[in-house]
PDB file of N, CA and C in Angstrom:
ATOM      1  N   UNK A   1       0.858  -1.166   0.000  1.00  0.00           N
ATOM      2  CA  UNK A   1       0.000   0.000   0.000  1.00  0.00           C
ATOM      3  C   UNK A   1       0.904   1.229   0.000  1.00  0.00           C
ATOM      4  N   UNK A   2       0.575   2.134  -0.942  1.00  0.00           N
ATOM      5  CA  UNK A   2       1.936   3.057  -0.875  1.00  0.00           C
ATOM      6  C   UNK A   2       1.312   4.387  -0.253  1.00  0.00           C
ATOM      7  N   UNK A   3       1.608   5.859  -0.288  1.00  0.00           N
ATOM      8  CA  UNK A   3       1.307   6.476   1.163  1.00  0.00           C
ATOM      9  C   UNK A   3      -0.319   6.776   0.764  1.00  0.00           C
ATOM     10  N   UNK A   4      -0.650   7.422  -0.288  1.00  0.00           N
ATOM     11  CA  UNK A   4      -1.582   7.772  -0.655  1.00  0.00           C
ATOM     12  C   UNK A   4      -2.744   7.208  -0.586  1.00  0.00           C
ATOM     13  N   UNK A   5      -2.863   5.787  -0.984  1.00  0.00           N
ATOM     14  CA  UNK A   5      -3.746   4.561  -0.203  1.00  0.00           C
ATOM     15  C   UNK A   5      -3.963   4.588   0.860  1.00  0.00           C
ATOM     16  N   UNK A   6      -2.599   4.603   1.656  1.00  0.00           N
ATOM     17  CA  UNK A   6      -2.597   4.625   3.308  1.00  0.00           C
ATOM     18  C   UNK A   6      -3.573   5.586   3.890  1.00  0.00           C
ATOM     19  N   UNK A   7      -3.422   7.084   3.387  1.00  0.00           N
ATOM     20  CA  UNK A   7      -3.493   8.241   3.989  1.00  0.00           C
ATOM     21  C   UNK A   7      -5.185   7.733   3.781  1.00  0.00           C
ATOM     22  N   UNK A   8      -6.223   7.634   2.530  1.00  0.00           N
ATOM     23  CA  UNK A   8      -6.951   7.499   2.378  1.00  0.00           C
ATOM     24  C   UNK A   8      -8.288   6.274   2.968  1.00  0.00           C
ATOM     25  N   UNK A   9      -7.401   4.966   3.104  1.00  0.00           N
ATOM     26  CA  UNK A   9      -7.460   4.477   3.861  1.00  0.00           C
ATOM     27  C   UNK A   9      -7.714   4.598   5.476  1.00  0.00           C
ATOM     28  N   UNK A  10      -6.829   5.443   5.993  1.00  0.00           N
ATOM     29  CA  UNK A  10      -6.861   6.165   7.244  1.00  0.00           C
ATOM     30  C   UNK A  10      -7.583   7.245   7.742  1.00  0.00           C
ATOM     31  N   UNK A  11      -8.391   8.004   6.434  1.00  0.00           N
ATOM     32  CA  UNK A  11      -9.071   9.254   6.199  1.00  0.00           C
ATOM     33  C   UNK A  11     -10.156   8.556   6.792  1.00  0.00           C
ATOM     34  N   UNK A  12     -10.567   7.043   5.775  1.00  0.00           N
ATOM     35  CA  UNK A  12     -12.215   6.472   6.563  1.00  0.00           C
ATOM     36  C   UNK A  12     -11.838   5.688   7.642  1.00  0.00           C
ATOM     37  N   UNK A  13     -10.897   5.692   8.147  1.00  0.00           N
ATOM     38  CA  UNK A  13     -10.735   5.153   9.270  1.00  0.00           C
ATOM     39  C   UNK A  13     -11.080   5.827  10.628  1.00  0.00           C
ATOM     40  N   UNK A  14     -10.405   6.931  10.348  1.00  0.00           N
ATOM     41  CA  UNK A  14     -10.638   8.154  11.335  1.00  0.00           C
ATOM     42  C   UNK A  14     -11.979   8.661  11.548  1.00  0.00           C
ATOM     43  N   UNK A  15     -12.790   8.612   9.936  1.00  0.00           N
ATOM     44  CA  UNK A  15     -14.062   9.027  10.273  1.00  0.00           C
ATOM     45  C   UNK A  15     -14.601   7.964  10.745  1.00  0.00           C
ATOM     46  N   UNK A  16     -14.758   6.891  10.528  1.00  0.00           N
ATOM     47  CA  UNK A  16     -15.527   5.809  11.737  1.00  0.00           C
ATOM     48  C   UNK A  16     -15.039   5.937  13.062  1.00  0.00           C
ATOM     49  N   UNK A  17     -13.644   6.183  13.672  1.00  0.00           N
ATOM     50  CA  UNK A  17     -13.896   6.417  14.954  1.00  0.00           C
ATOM     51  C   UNK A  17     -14.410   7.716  15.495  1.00  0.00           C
ATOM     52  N   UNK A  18     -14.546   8.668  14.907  1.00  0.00           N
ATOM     53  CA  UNK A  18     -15.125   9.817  14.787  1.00  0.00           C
ATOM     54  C   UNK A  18     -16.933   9.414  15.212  1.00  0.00           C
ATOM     55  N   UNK A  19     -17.020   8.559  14.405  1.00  0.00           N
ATOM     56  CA  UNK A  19     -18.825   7.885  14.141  1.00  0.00           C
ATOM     57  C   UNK A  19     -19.035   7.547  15.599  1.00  0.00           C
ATOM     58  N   UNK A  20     -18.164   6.422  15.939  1.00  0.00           N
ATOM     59  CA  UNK A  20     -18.245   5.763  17.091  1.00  0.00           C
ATOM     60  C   UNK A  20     -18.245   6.550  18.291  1.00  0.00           C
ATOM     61  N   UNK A  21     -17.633   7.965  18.365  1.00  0.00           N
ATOM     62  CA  UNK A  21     -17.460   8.525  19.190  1.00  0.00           C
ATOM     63  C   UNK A  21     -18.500   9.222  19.519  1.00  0.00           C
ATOM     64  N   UNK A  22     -19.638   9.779  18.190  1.00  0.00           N
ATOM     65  CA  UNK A  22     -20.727  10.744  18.613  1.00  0.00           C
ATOM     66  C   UNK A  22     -21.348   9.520  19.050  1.00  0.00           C
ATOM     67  N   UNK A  23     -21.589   8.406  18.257  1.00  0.00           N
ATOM     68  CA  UNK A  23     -22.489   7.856  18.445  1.00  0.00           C
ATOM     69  C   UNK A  23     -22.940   7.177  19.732  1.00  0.00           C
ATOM     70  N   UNK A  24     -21.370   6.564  20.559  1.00  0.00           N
ATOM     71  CA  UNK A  24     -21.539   6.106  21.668  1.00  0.00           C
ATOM     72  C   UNK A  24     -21.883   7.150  22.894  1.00  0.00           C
ATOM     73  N   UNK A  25     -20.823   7.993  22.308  1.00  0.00           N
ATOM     74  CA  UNK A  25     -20.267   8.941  24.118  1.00  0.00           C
ATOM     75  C   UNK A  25     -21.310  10.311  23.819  1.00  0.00           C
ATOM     76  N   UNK A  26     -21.411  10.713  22.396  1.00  0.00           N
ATOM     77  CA  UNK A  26     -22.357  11.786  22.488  1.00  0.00           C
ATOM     78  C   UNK A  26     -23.731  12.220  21.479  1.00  0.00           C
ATOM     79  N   UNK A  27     -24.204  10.494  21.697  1.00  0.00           N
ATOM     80  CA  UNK A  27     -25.863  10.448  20.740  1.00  0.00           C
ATOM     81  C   UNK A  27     -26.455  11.790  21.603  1.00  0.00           C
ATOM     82  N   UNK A  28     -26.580  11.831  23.284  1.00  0.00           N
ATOM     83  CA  UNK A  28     -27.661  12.602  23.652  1.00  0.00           C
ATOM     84  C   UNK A  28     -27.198  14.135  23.949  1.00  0.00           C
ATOM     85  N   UNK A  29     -25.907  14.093  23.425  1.00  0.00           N
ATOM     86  CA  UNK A  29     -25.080  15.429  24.470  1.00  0.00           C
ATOM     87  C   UNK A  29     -25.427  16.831  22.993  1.00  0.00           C
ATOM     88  N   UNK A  30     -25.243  17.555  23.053  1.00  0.00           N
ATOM     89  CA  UNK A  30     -26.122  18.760  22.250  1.00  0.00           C
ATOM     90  C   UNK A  30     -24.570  18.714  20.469  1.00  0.00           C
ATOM     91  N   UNK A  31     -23.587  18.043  20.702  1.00  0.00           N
ATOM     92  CA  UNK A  31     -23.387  18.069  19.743  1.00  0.00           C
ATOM     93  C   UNK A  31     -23.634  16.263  18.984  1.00  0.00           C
ATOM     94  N   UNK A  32     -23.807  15.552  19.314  1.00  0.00           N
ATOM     95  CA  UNK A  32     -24.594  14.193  18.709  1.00  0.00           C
ATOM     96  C   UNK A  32     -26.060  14.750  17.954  1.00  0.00           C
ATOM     97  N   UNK A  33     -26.871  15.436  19.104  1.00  0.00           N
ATOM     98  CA  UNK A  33     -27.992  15.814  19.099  1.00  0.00           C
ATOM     99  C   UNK A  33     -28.048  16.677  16.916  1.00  0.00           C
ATOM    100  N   UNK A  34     -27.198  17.840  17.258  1.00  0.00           N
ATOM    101  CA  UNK A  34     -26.903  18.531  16.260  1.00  0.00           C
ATOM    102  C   UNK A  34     -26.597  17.612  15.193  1.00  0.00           C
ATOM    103  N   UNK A  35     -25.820  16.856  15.443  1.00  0.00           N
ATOM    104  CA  UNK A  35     -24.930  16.024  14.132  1.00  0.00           C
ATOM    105  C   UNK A  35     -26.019  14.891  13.879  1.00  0.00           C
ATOM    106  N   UNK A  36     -26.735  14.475  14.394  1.00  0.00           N
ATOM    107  CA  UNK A  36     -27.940  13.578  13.734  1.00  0.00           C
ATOM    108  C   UNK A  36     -29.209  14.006  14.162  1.00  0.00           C
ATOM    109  N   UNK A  37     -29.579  15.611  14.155  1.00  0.00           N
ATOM    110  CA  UNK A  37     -30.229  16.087  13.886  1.00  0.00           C
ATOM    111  C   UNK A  37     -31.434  15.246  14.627  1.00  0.00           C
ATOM    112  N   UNK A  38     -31.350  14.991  16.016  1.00  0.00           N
ATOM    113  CA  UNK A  38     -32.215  14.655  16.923  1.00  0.00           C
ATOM    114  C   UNK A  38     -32.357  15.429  17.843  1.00  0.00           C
ATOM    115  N   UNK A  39     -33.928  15.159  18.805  1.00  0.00           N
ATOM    116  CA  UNK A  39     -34.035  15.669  19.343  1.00  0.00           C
ATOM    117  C   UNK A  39     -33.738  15.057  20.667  1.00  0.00           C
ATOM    118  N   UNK A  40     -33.775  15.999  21.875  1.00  0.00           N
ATOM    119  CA  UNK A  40     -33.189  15.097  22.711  1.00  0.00           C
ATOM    120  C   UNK A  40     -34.236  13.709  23.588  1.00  0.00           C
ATOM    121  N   UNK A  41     -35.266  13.945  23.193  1.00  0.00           N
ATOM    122  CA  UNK A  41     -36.180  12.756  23.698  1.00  0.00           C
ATOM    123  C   UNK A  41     -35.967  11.876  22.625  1.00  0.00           C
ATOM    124  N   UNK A  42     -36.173  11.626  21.786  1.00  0.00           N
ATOM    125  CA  UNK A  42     -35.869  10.935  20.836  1.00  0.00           C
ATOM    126  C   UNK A  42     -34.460  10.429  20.413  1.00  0.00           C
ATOM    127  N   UNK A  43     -33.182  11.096  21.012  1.00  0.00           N
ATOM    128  CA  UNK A  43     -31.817  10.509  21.418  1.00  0.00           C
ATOM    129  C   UNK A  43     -31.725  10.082  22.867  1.00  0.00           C
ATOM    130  N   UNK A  44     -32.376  10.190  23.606  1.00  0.00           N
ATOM    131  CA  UNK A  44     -32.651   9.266  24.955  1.00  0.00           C
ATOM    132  C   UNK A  44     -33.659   7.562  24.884  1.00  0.00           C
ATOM    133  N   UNK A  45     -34.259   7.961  23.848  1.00  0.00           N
ATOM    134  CA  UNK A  45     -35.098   6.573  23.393  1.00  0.00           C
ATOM    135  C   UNK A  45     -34.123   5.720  22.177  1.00  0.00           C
ATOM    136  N   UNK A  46     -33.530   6.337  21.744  1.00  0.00           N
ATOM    137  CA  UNK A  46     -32.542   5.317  20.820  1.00  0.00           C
ATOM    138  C   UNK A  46     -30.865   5.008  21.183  1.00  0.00           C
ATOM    139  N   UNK A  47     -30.422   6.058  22.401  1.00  0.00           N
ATOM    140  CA  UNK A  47     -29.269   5.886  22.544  1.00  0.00           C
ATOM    141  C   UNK A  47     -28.528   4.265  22.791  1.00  0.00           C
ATOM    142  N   UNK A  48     -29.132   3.263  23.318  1.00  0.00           N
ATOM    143  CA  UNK A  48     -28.351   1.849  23.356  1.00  0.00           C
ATOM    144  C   UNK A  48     -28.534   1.345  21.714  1.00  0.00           C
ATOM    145  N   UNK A  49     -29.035   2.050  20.836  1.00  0.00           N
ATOM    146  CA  UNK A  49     -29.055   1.299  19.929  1.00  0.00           C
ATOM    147  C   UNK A  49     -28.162   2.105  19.066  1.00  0.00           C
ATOM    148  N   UNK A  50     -28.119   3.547  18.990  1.00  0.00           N
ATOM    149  CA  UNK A  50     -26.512   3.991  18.574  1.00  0.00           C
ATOM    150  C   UNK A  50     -25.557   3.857  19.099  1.00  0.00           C
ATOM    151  N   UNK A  51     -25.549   3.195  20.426  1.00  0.00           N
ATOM    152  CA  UNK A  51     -24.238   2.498  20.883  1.00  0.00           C
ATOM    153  C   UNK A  51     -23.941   1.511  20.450  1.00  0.00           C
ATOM    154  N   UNK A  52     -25.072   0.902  20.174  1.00  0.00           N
ATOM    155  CA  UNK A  52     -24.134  -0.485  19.390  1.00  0.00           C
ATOM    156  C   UNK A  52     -23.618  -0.227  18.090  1.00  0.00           C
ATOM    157  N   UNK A  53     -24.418   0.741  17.421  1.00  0.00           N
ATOM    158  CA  UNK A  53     -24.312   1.225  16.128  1.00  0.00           C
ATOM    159  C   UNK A  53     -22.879   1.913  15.907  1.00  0.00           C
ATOM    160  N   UNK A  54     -22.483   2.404  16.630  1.00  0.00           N
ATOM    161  CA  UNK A  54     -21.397   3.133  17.208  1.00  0.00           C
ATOM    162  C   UNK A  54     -20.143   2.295  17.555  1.00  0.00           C
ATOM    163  N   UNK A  55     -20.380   1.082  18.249  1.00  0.00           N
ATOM    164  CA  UNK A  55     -19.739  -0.179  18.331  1.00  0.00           C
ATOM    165  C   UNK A  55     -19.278  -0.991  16.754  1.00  0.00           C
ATOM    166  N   UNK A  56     -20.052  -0.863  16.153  1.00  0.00           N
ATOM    167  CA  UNK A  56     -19.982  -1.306  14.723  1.00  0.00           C
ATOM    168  C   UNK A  56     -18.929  -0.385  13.709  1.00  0.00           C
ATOM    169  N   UNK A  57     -19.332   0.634  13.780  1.00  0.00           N
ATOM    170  CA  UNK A  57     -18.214   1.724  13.129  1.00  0.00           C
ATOM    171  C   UNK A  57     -16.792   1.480  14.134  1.00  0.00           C
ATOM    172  N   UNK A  58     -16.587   0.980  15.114  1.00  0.00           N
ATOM    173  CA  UNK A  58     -15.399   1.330  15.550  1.00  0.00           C
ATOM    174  C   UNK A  58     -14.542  -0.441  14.646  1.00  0.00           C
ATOM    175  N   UNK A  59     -15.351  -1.033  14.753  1.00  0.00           N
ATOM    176  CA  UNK A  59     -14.708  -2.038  14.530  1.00  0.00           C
ATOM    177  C   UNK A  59     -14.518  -2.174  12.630  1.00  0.00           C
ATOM    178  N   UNK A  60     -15.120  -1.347  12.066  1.00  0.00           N
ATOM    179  CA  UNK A  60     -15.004  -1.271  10.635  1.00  0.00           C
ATOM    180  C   UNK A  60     -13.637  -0.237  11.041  1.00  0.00           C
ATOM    181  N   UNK A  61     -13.479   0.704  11.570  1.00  0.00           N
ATOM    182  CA  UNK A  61     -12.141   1.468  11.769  1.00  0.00           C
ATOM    183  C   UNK A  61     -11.161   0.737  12.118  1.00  0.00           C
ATOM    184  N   UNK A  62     -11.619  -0.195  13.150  1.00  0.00           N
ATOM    185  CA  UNK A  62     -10.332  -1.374  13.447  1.00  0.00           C
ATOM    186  C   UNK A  62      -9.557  -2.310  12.121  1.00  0.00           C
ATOM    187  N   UNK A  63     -10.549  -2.855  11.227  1.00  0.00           N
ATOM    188  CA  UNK A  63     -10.488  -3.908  10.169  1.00  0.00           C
ATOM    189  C   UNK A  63      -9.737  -2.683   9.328  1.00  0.00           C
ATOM    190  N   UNK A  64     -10.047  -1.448   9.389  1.00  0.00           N
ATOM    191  CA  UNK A  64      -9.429  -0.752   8.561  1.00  0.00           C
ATOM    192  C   UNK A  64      -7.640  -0.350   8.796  1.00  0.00           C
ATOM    193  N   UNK A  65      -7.618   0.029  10.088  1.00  0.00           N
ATOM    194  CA  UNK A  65      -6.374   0.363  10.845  1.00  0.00           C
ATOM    195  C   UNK A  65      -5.694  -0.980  10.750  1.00  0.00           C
ATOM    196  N   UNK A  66      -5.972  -1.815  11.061  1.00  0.00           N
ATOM    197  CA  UNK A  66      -5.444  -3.766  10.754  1.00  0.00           C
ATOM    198  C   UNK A  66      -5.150  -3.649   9.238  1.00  0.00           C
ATOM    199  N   UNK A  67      -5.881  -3.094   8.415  1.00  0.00           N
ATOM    200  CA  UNK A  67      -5.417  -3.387   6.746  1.00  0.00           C
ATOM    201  C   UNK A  67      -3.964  -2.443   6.656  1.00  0.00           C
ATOM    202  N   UNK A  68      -3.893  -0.922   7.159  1.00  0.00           N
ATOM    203  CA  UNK A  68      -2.476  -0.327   6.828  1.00  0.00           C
ATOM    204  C   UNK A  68      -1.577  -0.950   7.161  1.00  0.00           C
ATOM    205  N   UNK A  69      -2.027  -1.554   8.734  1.00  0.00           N
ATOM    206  CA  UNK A  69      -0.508  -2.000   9.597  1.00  0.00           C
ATOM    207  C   UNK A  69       0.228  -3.403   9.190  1.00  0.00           C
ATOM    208  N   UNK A  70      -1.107  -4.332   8.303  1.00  0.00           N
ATOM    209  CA  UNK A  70      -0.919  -5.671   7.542  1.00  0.00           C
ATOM    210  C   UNK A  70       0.225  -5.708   6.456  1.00  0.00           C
ATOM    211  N   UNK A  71       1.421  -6.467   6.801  1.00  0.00           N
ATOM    212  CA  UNK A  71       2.288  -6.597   5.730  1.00  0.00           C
ATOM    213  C   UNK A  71       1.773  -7.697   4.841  1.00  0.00           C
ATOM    214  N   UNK A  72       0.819  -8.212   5.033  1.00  0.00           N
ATOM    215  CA  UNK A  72       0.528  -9.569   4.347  1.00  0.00           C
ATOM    216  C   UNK A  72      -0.694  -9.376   2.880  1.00  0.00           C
ATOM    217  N   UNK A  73      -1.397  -9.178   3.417  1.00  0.00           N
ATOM    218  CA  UNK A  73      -2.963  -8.686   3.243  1.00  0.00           C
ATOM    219  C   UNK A  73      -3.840  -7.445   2.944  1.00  0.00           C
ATOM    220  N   UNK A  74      -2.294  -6.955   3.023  1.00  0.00           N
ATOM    221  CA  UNK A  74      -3.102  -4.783   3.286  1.00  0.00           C
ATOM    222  C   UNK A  74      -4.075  -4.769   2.118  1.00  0.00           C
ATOM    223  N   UNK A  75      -4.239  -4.997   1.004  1.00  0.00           N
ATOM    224  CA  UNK A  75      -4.967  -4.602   0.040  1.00  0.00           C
ATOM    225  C   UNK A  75      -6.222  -4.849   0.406  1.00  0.00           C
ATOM    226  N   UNK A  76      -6.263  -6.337   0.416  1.00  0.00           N
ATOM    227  CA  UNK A  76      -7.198  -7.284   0.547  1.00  0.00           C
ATOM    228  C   UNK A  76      -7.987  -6.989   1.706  1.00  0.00           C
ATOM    229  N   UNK A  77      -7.424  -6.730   2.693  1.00  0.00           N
ATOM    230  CA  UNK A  77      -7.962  -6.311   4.094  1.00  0.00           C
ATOM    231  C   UNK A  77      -8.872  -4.861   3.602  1.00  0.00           C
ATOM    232  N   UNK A  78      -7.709  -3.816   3.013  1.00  0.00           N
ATOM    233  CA  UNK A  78      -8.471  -2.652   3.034  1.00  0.00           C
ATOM    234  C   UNK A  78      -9.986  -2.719   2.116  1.00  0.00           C
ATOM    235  N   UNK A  79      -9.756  -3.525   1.167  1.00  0.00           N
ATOM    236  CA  UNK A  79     -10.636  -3.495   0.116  1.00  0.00           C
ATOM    237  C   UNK A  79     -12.271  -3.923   0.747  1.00  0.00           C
ATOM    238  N   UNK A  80     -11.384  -5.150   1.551  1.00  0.00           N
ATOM    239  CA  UNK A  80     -12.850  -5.779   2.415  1.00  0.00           C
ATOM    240  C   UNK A  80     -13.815  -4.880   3.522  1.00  0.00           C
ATOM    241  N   UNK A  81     -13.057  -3.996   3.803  1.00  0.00           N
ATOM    242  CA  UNK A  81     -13.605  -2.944   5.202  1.00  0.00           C
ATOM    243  C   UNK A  81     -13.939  -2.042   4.570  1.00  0.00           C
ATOM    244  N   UNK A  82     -13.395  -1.193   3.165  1.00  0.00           N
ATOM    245  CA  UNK A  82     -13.990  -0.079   2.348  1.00  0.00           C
ATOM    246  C   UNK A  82     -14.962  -0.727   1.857  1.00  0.00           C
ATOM    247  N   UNK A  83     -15.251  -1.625   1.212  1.00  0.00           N
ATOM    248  CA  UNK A  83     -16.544  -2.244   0.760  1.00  0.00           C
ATOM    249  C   UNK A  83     -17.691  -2.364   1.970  1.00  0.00           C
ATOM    250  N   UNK A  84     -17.495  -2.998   3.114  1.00  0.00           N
ATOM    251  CA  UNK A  84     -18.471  -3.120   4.110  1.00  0.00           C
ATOM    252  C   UNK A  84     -18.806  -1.605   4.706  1.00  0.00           C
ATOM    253  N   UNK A  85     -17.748  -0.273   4.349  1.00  0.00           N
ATOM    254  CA  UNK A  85     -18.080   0.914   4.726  1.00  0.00           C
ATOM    255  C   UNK A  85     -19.026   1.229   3.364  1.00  0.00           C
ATOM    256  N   UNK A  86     -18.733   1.285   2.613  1.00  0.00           N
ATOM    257  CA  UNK A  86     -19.768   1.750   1.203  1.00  0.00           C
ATOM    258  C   UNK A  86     -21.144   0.716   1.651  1.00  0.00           C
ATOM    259  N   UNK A  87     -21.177  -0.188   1.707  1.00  0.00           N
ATOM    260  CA  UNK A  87     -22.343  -1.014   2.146  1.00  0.00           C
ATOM    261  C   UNK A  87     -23.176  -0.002   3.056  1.00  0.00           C
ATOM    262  N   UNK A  88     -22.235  -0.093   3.784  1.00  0.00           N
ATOM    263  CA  UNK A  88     -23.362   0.429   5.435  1.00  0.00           C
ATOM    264  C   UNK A  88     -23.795   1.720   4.913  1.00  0.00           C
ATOM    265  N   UNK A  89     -22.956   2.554   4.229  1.00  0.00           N
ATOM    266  CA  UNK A  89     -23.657   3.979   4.086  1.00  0.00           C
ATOM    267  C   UNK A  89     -24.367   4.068   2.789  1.00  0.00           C
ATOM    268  N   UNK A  90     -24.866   3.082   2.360  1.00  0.00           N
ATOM    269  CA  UNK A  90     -25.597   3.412   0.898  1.00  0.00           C
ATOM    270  C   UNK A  90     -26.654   2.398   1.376  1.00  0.00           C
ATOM    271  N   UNK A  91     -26.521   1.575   2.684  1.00  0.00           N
ATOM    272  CA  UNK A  91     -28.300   1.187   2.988  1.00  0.00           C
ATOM    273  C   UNK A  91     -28.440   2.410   4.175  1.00  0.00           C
ATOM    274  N   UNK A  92     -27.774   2.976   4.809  1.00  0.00           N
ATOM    275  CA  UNK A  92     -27.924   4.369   5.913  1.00  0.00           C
ATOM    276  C   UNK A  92     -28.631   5.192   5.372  1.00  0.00           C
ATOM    277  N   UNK A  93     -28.070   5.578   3.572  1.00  0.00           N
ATOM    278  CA  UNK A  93     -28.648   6.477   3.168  1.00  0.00           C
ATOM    279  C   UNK A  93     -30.249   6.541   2.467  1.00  0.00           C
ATOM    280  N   UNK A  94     -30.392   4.845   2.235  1.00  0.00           N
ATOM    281  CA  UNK A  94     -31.809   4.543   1.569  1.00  0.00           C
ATOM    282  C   UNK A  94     -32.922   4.172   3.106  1.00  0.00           C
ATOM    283  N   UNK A  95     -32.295   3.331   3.350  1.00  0.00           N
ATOM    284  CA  UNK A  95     -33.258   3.645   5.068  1.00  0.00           C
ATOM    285  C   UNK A  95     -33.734   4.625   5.224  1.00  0.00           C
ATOM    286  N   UNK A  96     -32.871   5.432   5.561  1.00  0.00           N
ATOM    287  CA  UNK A  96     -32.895   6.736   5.938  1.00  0.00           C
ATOM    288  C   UNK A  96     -33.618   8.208   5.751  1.00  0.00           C
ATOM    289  N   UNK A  97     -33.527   7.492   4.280  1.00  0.00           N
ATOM    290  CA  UNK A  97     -34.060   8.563   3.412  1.00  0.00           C
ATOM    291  C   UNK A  97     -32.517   9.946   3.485  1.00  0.00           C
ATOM    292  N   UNK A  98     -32.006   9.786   3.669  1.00  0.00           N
ATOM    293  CA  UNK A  98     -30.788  11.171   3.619  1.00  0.00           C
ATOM    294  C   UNK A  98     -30.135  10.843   3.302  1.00  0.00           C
ATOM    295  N   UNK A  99     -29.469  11.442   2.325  1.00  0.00           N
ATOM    296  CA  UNK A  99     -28.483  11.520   1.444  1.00  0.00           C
ATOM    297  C   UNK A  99     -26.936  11.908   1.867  1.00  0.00           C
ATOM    298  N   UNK A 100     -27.371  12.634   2.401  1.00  0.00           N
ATOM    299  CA  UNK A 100     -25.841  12.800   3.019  1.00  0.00           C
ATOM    300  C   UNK A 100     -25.486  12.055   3.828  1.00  0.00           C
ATOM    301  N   UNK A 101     -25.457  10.855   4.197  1.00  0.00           N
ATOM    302  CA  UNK A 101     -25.023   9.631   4.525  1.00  0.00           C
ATOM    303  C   UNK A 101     -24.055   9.058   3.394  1.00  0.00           C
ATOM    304  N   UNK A 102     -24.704   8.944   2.300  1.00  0.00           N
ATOM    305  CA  UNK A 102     -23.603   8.760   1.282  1.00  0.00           C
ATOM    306  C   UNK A 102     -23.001   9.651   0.913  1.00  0.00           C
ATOM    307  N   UNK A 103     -22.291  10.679   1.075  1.00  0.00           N
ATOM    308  CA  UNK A 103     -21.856  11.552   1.176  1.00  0.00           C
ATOM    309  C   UNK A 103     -20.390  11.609   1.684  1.00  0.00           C
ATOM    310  N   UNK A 104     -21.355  11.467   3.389  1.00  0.00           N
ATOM    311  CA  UNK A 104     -20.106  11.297   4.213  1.00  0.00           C
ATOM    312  C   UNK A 104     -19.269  10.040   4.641  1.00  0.00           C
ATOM    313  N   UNK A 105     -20.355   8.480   3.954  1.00  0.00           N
ATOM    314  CA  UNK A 105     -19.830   7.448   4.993  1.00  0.00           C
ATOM    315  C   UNK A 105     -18.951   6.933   3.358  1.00  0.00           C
ATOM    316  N   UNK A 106     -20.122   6.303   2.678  1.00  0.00           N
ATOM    317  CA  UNK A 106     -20.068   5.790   1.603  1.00  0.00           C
ATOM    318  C   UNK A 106     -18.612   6.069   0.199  1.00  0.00           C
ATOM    319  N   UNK A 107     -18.804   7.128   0.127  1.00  0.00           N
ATOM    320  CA  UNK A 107     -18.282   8.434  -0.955  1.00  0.00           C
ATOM    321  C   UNK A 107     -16.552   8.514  -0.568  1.00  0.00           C
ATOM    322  N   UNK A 108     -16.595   8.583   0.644  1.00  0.00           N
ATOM    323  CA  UNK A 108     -14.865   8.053   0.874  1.00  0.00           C
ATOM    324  C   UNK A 108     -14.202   7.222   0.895  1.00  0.00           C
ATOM    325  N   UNK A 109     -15.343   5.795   1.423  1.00  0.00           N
ATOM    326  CA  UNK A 109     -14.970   4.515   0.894  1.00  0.00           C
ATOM    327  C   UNK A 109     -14.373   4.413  -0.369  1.00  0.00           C
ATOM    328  N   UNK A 110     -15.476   4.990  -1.677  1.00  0.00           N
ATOM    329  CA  UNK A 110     -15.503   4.518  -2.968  1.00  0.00           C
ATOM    330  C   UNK A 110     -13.987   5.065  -3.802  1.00  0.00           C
ATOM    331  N   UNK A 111     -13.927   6.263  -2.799  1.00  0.00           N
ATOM    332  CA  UNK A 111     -12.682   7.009  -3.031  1.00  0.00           C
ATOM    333  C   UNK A 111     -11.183   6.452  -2.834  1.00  0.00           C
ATOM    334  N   UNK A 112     -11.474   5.470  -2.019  1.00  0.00           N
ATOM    335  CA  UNK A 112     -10.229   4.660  -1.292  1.00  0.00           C
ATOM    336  C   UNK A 112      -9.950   3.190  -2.133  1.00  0.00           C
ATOM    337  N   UNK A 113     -11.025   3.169  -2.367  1.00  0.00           N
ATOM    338  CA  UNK A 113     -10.981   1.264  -3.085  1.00  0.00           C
ATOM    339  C   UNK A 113     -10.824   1.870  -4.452  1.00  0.00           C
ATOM    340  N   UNK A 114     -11.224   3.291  -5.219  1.00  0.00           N
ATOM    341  CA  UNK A 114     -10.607   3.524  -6.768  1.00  0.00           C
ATOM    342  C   UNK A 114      -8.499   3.770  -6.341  1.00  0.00           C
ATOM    343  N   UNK A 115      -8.698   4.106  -5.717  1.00  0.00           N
ATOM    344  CA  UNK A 115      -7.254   4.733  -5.068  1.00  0.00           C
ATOM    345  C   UNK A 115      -6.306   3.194  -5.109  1.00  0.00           C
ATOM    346  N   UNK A 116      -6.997   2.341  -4.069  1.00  0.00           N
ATOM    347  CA  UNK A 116      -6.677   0.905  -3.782  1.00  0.00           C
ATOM    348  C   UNK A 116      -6.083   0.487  -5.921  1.00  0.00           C
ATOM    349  N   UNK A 117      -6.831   0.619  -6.714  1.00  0.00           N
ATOM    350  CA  UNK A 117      -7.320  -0.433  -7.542  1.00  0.00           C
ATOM    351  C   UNK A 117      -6.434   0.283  -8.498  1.00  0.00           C
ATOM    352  N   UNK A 118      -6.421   1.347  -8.654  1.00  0.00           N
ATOM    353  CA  UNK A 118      -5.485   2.022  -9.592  1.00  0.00           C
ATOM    354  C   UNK A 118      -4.215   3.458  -9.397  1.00  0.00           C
ATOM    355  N   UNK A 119      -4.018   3.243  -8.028  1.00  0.00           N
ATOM    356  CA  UNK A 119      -2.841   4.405  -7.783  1.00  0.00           C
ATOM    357  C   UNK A 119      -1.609   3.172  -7.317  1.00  0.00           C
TER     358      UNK A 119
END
C-alpha cells in the first residue's frame, strides 16, 4: 500500500472512529444531538441502539487500521472494510431517506478502493 492509499485508507478510518465517538459517548449530548439532527427525547429513546451502532463503526475502523498495519494482506484487508463501509452507508442512506449519509460514509470509501485499484 503506498502512502496515498494509506493516507486514504486512514481518512475512513478516522471518520468511523469519529462515528463511534458521537455515536456512543455523544448520541444525547447537544453536539450528537446537532450532528444527527435529533431531538433530545428521541436521542434518549434510541441511545443503546446507537451504541451499538457506534460499536460497529469502531470495529469497521479497526479492520481498517489492521489493513495499513498488515504486511501480508493490506490490500485485501483494506478493500474488504472499504466495501463493508460503502455497504453500510448506501443502505444508511436509503433507510434513511438522507443523502448525506452517502456523502459522508459511503463516498470516501468509494474514493479509497478507486485509489486501492489504480494508484
Amino acid at each position: 500500500m503506498n502512502l496515498i492509499q494509506a493516507f486514504l485508507v486512514g481518512l475512513v478510518a478516522f471518520l468511523h472512529l469519529y462515528f463511534m465517538v458521537l455515536e456512543m459517548f455523544f448520541w444525547t449530548k447537544p453536539k450528537g444531538l446537532k450532528a444527527f439532527g435529533l431531538t433530545k427525547e428521541k436521542a434518549e429513546d434510541s441511545k443503546v441502539l446507537a451504541a451499538n451502532q457506534g460499536l460497529y463503526n469502531g470495529f469497521l475502523a479497526a479492520g481498517l487500521i489492521w489493513s495499513i498495519l498488515d504486511k501480508n494482506y493490506q490490500l485485501e484487508l483494506a478493500f474488504f472494510f472499504l466495501f463493508c463501509v460503502t455497504v453500510a452507508g448506501l443502505y444508511g442512506a436509503y433507510s434513511t431517506n438522507k443523502i448525506k449519509l452517502f456523502f459522508v460514509q459511503s463516498l470516501p470509501a468509494m474514493i479509497a478502493m478507486i485509489a486501492l485499484i489504480f494508484i
